[in-house]
Protein backbone atom coordinates (compact mmCIF):
# COMPACT_ATOMS: atom_id res chain seq x y z
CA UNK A 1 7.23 13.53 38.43
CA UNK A 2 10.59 13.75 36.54
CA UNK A 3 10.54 10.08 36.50
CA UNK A 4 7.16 9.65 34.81
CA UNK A 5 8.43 12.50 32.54
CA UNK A 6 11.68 10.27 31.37
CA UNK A 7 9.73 7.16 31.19
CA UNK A 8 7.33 8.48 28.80
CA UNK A 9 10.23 10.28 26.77
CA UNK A 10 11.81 6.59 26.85
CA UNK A 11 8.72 4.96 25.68
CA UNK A 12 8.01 7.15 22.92
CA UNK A 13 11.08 7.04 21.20
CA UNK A 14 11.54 3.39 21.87
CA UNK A 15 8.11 3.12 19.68
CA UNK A 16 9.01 5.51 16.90
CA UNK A 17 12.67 3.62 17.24
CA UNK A 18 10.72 0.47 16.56
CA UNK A 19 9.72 1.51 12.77
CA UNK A 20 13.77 0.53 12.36
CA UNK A 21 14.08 -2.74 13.95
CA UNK A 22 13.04 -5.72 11.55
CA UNK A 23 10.20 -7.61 12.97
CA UNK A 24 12.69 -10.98 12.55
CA UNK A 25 14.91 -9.25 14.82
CA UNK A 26 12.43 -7.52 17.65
CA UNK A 27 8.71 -8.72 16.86
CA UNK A 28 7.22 -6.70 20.09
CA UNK A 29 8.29 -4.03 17.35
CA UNK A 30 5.46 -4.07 15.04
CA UNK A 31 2.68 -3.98 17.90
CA UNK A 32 4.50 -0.54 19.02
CA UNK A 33 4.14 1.02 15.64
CA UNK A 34 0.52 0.73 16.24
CA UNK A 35 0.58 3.02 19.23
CA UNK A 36 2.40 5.81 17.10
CA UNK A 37 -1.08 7.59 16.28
CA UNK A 38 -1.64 7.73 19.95
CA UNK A 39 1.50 9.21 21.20
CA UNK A 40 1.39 11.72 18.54
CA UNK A 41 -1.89 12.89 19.53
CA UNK A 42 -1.13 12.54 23.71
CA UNK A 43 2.26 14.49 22.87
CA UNK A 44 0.51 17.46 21.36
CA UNK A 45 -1.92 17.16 24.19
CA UNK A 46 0.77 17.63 26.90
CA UNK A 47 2.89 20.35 24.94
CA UNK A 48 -0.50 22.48 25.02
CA UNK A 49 -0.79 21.75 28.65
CA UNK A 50 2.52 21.79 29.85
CA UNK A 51 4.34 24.05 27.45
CA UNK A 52 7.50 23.37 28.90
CA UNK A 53 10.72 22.99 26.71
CA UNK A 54 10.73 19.12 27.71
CA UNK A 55 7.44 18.60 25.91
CA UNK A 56 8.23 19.34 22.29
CA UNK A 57 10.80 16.81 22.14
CA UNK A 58 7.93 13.99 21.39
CA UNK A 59 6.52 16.62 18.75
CA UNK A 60 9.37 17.39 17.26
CA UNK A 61 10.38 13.56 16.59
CA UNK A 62 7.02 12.78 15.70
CA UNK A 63 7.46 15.27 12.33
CA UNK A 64 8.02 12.05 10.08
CA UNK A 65 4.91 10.27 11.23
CA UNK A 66 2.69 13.58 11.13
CA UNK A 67 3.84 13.86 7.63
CA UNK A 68 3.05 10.67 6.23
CA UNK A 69 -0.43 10.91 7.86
CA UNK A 70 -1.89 14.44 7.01
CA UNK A 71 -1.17 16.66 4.03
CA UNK A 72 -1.97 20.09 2.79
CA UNK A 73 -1.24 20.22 -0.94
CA UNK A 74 -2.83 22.64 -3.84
CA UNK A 75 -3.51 20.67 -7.62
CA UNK A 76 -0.99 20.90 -10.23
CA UNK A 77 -2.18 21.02 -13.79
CA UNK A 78 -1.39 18.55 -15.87
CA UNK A 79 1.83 18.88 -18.21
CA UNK A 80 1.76 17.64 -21.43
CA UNK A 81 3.86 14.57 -20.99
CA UNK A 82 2.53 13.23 -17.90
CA UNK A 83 0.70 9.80 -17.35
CA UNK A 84 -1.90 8.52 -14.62
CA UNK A 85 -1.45 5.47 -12.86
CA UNK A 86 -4.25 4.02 -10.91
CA UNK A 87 -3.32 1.29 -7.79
CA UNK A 88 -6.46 -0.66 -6.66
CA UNK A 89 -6.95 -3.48 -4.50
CA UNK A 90 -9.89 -5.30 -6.26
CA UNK A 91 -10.69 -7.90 -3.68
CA UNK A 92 -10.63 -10.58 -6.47
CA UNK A 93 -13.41 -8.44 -8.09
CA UNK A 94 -15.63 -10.11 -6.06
CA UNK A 95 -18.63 -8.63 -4.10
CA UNK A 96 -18.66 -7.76 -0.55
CA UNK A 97 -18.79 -10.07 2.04
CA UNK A 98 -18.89 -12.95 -0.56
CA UNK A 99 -16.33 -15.08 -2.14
CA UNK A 100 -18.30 -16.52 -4.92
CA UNK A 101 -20.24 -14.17 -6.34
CA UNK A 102 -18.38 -11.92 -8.67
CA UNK A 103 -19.16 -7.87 -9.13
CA UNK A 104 -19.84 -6.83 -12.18
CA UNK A 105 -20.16 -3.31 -11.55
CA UNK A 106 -16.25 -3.23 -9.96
CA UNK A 107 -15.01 -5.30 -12.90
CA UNK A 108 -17.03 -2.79 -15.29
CA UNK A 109 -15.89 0.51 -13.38
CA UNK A 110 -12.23 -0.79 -13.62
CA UNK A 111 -12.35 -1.66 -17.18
CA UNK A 112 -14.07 1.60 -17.86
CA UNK A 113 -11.55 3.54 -16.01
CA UNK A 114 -9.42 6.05 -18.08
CA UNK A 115 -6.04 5.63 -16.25
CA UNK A 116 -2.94 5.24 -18.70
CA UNK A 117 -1.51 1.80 -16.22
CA UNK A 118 -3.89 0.04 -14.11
CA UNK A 119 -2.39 -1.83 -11.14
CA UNK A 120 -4.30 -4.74 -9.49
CA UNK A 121 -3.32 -6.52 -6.70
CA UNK A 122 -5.92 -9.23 -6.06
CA UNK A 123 -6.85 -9.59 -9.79
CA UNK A 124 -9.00 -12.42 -11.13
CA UNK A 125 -10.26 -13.53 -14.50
CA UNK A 126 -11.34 -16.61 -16.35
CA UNK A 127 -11.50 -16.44 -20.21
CA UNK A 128 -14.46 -19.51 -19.69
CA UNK A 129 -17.06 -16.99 -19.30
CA UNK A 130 -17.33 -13.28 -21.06
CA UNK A 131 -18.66 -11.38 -17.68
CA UNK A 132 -15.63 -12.23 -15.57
CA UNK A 133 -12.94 -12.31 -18.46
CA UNK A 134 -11.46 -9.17 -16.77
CA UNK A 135 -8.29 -9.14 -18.94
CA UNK A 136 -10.47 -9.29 -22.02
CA UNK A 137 -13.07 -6.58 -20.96
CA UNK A 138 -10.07 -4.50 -19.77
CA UNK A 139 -8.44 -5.07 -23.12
CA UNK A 140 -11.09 -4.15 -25.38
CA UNK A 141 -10.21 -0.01 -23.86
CA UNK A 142 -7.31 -0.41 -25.27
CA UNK A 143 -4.96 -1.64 -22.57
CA UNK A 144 -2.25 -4.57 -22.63
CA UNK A 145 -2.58 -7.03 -20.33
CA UNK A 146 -0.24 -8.62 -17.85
CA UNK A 147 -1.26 -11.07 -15.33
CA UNK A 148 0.22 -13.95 -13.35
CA UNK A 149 -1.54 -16.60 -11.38
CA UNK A 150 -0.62 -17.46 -7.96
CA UNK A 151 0.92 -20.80 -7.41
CA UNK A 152 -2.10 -22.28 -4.82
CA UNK A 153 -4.55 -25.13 -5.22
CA UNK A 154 -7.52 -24.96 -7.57
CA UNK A 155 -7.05 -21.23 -8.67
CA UNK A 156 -9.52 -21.25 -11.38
CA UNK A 157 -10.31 -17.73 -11.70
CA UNK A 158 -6.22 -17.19 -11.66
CA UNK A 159 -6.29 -15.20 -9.04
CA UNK A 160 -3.19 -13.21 -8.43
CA UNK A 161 -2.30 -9.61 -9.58
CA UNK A 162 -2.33 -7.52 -13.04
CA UNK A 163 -0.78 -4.71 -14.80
CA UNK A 164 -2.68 -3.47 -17.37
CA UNK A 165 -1.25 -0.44 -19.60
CA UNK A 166 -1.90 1.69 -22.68
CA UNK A 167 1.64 1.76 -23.25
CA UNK A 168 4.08 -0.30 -25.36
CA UNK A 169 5.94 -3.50 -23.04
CA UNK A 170 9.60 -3.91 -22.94
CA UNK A 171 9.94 -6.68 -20.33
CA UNK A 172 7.80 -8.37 -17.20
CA UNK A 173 8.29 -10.64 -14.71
CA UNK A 174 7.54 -11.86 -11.27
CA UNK A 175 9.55 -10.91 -7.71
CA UNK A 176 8.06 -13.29 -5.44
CA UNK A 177 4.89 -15.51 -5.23
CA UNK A 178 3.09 -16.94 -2.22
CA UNK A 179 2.29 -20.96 -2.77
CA UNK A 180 -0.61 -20.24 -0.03
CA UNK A 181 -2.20 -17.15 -0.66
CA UNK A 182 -2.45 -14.64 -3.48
CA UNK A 183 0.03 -12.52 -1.81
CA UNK A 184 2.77 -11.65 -4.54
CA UNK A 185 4.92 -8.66 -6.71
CA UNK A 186 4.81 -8.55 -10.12
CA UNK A 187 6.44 -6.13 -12.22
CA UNK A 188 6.88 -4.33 -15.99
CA UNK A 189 8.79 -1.98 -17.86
CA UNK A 190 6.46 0.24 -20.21
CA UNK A 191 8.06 2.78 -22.68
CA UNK A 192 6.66 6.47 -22.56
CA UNK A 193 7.76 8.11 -24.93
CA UNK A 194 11.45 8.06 -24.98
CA UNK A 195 11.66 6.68 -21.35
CA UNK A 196 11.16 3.19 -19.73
CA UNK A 197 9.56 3.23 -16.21
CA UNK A 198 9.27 0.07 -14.15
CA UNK A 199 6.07 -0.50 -12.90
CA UNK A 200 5.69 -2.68 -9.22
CA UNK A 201 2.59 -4.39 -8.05
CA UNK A 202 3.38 -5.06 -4.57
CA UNK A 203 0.49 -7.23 -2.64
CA UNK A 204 2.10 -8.23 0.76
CA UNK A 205 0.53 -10.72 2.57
CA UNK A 206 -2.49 -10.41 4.35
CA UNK A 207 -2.30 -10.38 8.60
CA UNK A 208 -5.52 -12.81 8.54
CA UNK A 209 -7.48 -10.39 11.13
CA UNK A 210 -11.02 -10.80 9.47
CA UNK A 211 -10.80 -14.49 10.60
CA UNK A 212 -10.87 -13.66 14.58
CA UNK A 213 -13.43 -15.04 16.10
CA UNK A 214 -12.97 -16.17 19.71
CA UNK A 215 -14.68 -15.61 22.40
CA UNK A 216 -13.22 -13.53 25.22
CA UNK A 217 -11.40 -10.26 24.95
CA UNK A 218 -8.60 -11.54 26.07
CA UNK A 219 -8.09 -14.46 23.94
CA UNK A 220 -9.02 -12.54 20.60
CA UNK A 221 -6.78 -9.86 21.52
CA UNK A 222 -3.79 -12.19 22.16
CA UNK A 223 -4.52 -13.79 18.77
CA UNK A 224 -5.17 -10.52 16.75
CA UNK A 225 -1.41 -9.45 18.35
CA UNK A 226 0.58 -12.96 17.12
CA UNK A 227 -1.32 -12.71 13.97
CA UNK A 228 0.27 -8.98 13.79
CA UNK A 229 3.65 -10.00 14.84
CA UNK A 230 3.61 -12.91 12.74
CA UNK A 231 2.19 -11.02 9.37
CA UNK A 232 5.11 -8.35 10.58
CA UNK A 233 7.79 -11.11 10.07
CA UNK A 234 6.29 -12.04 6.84
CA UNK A 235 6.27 -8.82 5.17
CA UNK A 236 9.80 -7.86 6.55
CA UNK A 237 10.67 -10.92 4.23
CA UNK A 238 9.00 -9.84 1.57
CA UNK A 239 10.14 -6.88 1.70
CA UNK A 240 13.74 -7.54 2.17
CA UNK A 241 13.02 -9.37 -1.38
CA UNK A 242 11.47 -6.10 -3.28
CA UNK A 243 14.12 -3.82 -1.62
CA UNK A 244 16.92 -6.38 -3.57
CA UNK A 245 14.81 -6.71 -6.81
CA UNK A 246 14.61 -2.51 -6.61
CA UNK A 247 18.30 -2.21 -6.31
CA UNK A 248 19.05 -3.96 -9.22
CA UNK A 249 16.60 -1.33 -11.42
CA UNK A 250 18.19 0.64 -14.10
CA UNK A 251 15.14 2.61 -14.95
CA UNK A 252 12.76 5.30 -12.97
CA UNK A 253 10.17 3.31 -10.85
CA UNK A 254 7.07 3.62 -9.39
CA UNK A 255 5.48 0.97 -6.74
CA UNK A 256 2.29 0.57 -6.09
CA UNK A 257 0.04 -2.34 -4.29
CA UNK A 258 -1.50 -3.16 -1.22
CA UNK A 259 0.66 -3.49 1.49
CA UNK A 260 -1.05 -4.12 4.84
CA UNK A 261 1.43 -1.83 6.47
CA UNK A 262 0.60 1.43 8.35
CA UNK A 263 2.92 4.22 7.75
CA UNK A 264 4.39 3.16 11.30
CA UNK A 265 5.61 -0.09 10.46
CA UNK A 266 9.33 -1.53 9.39
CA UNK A 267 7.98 -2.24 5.99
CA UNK A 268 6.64 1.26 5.06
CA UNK A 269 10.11 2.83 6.23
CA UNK A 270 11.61 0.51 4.03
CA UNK A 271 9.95 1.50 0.92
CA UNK A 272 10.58 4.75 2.00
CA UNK A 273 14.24 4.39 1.99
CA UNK A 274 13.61 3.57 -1.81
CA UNK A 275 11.44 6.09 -2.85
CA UNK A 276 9.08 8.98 -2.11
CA UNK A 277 5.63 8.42 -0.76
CA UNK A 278 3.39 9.96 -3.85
CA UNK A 279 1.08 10.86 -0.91
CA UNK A 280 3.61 13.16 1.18
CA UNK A 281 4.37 14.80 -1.65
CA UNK A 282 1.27 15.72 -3.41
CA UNK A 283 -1.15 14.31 -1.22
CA UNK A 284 -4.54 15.93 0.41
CA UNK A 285 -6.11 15.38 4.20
CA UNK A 286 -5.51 11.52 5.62
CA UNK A 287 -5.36 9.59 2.67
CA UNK A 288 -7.13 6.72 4.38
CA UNK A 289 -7.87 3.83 1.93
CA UNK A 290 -8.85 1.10 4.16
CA UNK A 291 -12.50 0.46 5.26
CA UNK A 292 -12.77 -2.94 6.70
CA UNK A 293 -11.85 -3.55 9.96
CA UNK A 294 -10.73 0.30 10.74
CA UNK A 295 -12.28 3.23 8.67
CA UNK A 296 -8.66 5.26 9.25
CA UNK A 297 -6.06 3.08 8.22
CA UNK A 298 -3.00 4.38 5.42
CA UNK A 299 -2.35 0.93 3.37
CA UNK A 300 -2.34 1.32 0.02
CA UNK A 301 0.34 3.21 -1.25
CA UNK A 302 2.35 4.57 -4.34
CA UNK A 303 5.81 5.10 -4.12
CA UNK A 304 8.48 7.31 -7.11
CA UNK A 305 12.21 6.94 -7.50
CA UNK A 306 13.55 10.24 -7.29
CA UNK A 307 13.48 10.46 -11.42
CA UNK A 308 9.67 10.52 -11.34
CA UNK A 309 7.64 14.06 -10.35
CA UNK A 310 4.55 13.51 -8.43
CA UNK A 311 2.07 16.35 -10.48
CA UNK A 312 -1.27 14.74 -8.23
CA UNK A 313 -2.27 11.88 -5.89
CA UNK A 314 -5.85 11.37 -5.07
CA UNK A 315 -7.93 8.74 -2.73
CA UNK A 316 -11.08 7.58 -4.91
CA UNK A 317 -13.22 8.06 -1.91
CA UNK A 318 -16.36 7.86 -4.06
CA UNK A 319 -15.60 4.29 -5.39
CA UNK A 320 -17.46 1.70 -2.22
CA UNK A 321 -17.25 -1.40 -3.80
CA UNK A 322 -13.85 -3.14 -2.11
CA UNK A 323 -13.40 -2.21 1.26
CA UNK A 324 -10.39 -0.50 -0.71
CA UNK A 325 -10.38 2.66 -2.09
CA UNK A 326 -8.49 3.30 -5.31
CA UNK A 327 -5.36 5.63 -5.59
CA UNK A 328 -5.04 7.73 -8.64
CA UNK A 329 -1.31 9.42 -8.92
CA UNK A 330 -0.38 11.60 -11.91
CA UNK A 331 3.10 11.58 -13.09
CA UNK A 332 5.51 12.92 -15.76
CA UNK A 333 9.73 11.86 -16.17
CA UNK A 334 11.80 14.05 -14.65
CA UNK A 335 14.26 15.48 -17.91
C-alpha cells in the first residue's frame, strides 16, 4: 500500500512539475498538465477519506492551480482614474460554424461596446464593403484603430488582430506573425493621462483540434495528443518571443489575447512569471471562456505588471456569439 501511496505522490508532482519544463525540452509535459484538474479533485477526494498527514501533501501543492481556477472576490467601485479594457476573441467576426458568412450582430455588439481599449485577436475587416468595415464602424464610437494583417495567402478581409482605443497613441508595432495562420502579437502604447501603458494582443497559435476526424478512438486520440504536443512546442516559442519583447518594456503593461493554454500549461506559468493573472486577483467563480470543444476550459486571459491595480475582471457570459466569451478587466495606474 505504501508503494501505491509513493507512486501516486511521484506522479502528481511529476505533473504539476511539468507546468516548468518547456514543451521543446519534455513534450510528454504538456499532455500531463491536462491531468492537473483531475488530481486536484482525486487529492481532495483521498484527504477526506484518508485524512492522514500523507494526504495533504497533493493539496497543499495543488494551492497554485486551485487558485488560478476558482475565485471568491467582492466588486470594487470604480475610482476616478481607472480605464476598462475589454479582450475578445472574435472568431474573424464571422458566424458560427461558418467561414464565409460574416456576423453582423458580433461586429455591431463590439463596435457598440463602451470599453476604453478593445483587444481583438482574430480581427477582420475590409474597407470594400460598409457592413464588414469593422475598423470604420468601430471608429465612428470614437476609438483609434490599430490593425495588422497576417502575412498568409489571399487574406482579403486582413485578417489578423486589432487594438482599438479611446486614448491618444504613442507608438505600435508587431512581436511576431505567423506566415500560415492568423496566429500573432501585436502591441501599443496609449497615454492615460500622465501615464503610458503598453497594451499586448497575444493570439497564440491554434492546436488544430476542431479538424479531428478519424475514425477509431484510438487513432483520433493519438492524433488529438501530437496535435497537443506539437501546438505545446509552438506556443513555448512564441512565448519565449513575448517573454523577450516584455523584458525590454519601460512602461506598465497589460496582456491580453487568446492563448490556447490552460492555466496548467508551460505557457500560462510563463506569463505568470511576468505578470499577475487579472483573474486571481479580482476574479469571480471559474472564469471559463471557452465553449467549443470543452464548456470548462480557462484560455483567454489578461495579465498586469505589478504597476497596474486590478479594480474588476468579469467573464461576459451573456455574449454567445464566438464560442469565446469576452473578458472585461477594470484598471487604474498604480501612483
Amino acid at each position: 500500500m505504501k508503494i501505491v501511496r509513493y507512486l501516486w505522490i511521484l506522479l502528481c508532482l511529476l505533473c504539476y512539475a511539468s507546468v516548468l519544463i518547456s514543451p521543446r525540452i519534455f513534450p510528454f509535459g504538456a499532455l500531463l498538465g491536462y491531468a492537473i484538474p483531475v488530481i486536484v479533485v482525486i487529492s481532495l477526494f483521498i484527504l477526506l477519506i484518508s485524512r492522514k498527514l500523507w494526504s495533504l501533501i497533493i493539496p497543499i501543492a495543488s494551492i497554485p492551480f486551485t487558485v488560478a481556477t476558482f475565485q471568491f472576490s467582492t466588486p470594487t467601485p470604480p475610482s476616478e482614474d481607472s480605464f476598462t479594457v475589454l479582450s475578445f476573441n472574435a472568431k474573424l467576426f464571422r458566424r458560427p460554424g461558418s467561414y464565409r458568412e460574416f456576423s453582423t450582430e458580433m461586429i455591431e455588439w463590439t463596435a457598440a461596446d463602451t470599453a476604453d481599449i478593445k483587444v481583438i485577436p482574430e480581427h477582420s475587416t475590409d474597407d470594400r464593403w460598409a457592413t464588414i468595415d469593422v475598423n470604420k464602424r468601430i471608429g465612428d464610437h470614437g476609438y483609434n484603430a490599430f490593425s495588422v494583417s497576417a502575412p498568409i495567402d489571399d487574406n482579403d478581409h486582413n485578417l489578423g488582430s486589432a487594438i482599438f482605443s479611446r486614448f491618444p497613441s504613442a507608438q505600435k508595432g508587431t512581436v511576431f506573425t505567423d506566415s500560415t495562420s492568423v496566429s500573432m502579437t501585436i502591441f501599443e502604447d496609449v497615454v492615460i493621462g500622465k501615464d503610458t501603458v503598453r497594451i499586448y494582443n497575444v493570439h497564440l497559435a491554434s492546436m488544430r483540434l476542431a479538424g479531428v476526424q478519424l475514425t477509431g478512438r484510438f487513432s483520433k486520440l493519438r492524433t488529438i495528443c501530437n496535435r497537443l504536443m506539437a501546438g505545446a512546442v509552438m506556443h513555448s516559442s512564441q512565448v519565449d518571443t513575448i517573454v523577450a519583447h516584455i523584458e525590454e518594456c519601460r512602461y506598465p503593461y497589460i496582456i491580453c489575447g487568446d492563448f490556447n493554454e490552460t492555466p496548467y500549461s508551460y505557457s500560462y506559468w510563463c506569463m505568470r512569471r511576468l505578470g499577475t493573472d487579472a483573474f486571481i486577483d479580482e476574479g469571480i467563480g471559474f472564469g471559463f471562456t471557452f465553449e467549443s470543444l470543452h464548456p470548462l476550459a480557462r484560455i483567454d486571459y489578461q495579465f498586469v505588471s505589478d504597476e497596474i491595480v486590478v479594480e474588476t475582471i468579469d467573464v461576459e457570459k451573456h455574449m454567445r456569439l464566438s464560442d469565446h466569451l469576452p473578458l472585461r478587466g477594470r484598471y487604474r495606474v498604480s501612483k
